[in-house]
Protein backbone atom coordinates (compact mmCIF):
# COMPACT_ATOMS: atom_id res chain seq x y z
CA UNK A 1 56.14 45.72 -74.45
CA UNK A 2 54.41 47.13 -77.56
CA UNK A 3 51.08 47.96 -78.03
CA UNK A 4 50.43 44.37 -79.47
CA UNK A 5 51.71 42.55 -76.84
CA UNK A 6 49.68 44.58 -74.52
CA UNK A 7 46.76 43.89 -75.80
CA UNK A 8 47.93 39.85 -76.39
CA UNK A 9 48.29 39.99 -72.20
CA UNK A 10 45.40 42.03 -71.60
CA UNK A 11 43.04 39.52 -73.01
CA UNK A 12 45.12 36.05 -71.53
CA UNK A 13 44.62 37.86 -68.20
CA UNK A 14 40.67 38.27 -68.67
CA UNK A 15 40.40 35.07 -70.35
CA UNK A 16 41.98 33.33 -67.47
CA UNK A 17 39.74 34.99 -64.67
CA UNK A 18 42.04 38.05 -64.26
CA UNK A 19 40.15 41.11 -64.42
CA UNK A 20 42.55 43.22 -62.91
CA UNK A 21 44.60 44.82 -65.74
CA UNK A 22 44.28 47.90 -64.68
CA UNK A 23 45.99 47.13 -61.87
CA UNK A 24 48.96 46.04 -63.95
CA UNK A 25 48.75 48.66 -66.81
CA UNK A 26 46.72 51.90 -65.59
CA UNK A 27 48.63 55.27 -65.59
CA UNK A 28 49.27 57.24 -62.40
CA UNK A 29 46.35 59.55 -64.36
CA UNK A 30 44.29 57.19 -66.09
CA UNK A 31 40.78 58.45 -66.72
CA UNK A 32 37.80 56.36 -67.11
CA UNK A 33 34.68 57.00 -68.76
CA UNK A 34 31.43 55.00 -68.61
CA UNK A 35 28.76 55.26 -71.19
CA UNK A 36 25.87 56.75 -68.39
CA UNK A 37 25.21 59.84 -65.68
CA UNK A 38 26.23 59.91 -62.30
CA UNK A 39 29.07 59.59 -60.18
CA UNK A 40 31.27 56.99 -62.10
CA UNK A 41 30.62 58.74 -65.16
CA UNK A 42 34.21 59.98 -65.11
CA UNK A 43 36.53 59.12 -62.71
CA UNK A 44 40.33 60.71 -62.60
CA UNK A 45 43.32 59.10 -61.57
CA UNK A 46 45.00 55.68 -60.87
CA UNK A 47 43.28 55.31 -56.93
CA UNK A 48 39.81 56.45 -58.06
CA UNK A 49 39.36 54.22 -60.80
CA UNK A 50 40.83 51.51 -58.53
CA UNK A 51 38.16 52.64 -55.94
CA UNK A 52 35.01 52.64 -59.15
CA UNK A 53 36.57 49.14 -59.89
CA UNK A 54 36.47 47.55 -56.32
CA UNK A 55 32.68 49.22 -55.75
CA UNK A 56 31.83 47.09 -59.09
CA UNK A 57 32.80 43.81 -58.51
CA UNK A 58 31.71 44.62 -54.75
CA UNK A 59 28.31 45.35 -56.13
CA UNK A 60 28.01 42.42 -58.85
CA UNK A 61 28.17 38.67 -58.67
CA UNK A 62 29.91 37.26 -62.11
CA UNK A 63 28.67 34.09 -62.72
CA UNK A 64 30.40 33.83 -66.27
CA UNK A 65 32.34 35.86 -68.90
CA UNK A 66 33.42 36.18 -72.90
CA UNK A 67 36.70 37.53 -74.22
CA UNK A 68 36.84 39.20 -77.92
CA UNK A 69 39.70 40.55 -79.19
CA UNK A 70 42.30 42.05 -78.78
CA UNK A 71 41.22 44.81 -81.65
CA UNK A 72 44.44 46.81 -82.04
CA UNK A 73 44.51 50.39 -83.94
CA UNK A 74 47.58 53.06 -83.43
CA UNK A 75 47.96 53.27 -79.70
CA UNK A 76 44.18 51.81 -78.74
CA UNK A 77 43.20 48.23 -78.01
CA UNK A 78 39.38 47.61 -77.88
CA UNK A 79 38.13 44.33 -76.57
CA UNK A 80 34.35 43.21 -76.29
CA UNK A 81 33.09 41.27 -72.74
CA UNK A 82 29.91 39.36 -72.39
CA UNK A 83 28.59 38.84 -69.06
CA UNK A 84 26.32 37.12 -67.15
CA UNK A 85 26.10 39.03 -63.62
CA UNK A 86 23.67 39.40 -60.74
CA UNK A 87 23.32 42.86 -59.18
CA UNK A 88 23.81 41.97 -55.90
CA UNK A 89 21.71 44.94 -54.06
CA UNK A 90 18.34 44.01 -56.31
CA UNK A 91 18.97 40.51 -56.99
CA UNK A 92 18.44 40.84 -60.93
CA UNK A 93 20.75 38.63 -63.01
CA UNK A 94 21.40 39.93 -66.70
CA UNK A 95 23.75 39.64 -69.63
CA UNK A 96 25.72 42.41 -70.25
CA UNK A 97 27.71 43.19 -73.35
CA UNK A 98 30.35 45.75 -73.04
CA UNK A 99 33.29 46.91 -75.38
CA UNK A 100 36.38 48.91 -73.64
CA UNK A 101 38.31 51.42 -76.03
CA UNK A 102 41.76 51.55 -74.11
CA UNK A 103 44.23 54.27 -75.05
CA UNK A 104 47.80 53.34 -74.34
CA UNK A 105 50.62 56.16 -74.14
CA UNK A 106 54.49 54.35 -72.48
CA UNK A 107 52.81 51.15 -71.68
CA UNK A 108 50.10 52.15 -69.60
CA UNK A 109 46.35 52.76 -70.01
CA UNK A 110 46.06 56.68 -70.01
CA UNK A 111 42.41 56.39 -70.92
CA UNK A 112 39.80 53.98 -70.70
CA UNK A 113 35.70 54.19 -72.26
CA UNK A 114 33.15 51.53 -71.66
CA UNK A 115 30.37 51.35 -74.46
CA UNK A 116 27.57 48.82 -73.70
């Protein structure tokens, strides 16, 4: 697949309820980065990540979600998420708008940032 058609699948999956495309496209040493301190600040390698992603949706209800993009440049694909979620340990429901930067190297996600 090239990048495009990456991205083209990425976004069908999300749009259709599928939030797991790291699961189908992350790199044996993917690295994520959120935009904030702590723990799952940066998180190395394909079982971590899979371990940070798991802990999310463990720890948030999603009670809706909007796809933008794909937004394709060189070997990145950004697309933008809006949210409405409940954080299940304090009960607070908020919208959340996020935009991943993905960086793609052989058809997998070698890097992935989170900007909200």
């Amino acid at each position: 697949m090239n990048i495009r058609e990456i991205a083209a699948d990425m976004v069908a999956m999300t749009k259709a309820g599928d939030f797991h495309i790291g699961e189908k496209y992350w790199a044996d040493d993917v690295v994520s980065i959120e935009a904030m301190d702590g723990p799952m600040a940066r998180v190395e390698g394909k079982d971590a990540v899979m371990g940070k992603s798991a802990w999310w949706y463990g720890a948030h209800e999603v009670h809706g979600t909007e796809t933008f993009g794909p937004f394709v440049n060189g070997n990145q694909i950004a697309i933008r998420w809006t949210m409405d979620i409940t954080v299940k340990e304090s009960g607070e429901r908020r919208h959340s708008d996020e935009v991943a930067l993905y960086t793609i190297e052989d058809g997998k996600i070698v890097e992935e940032r989170f900007f909200y």
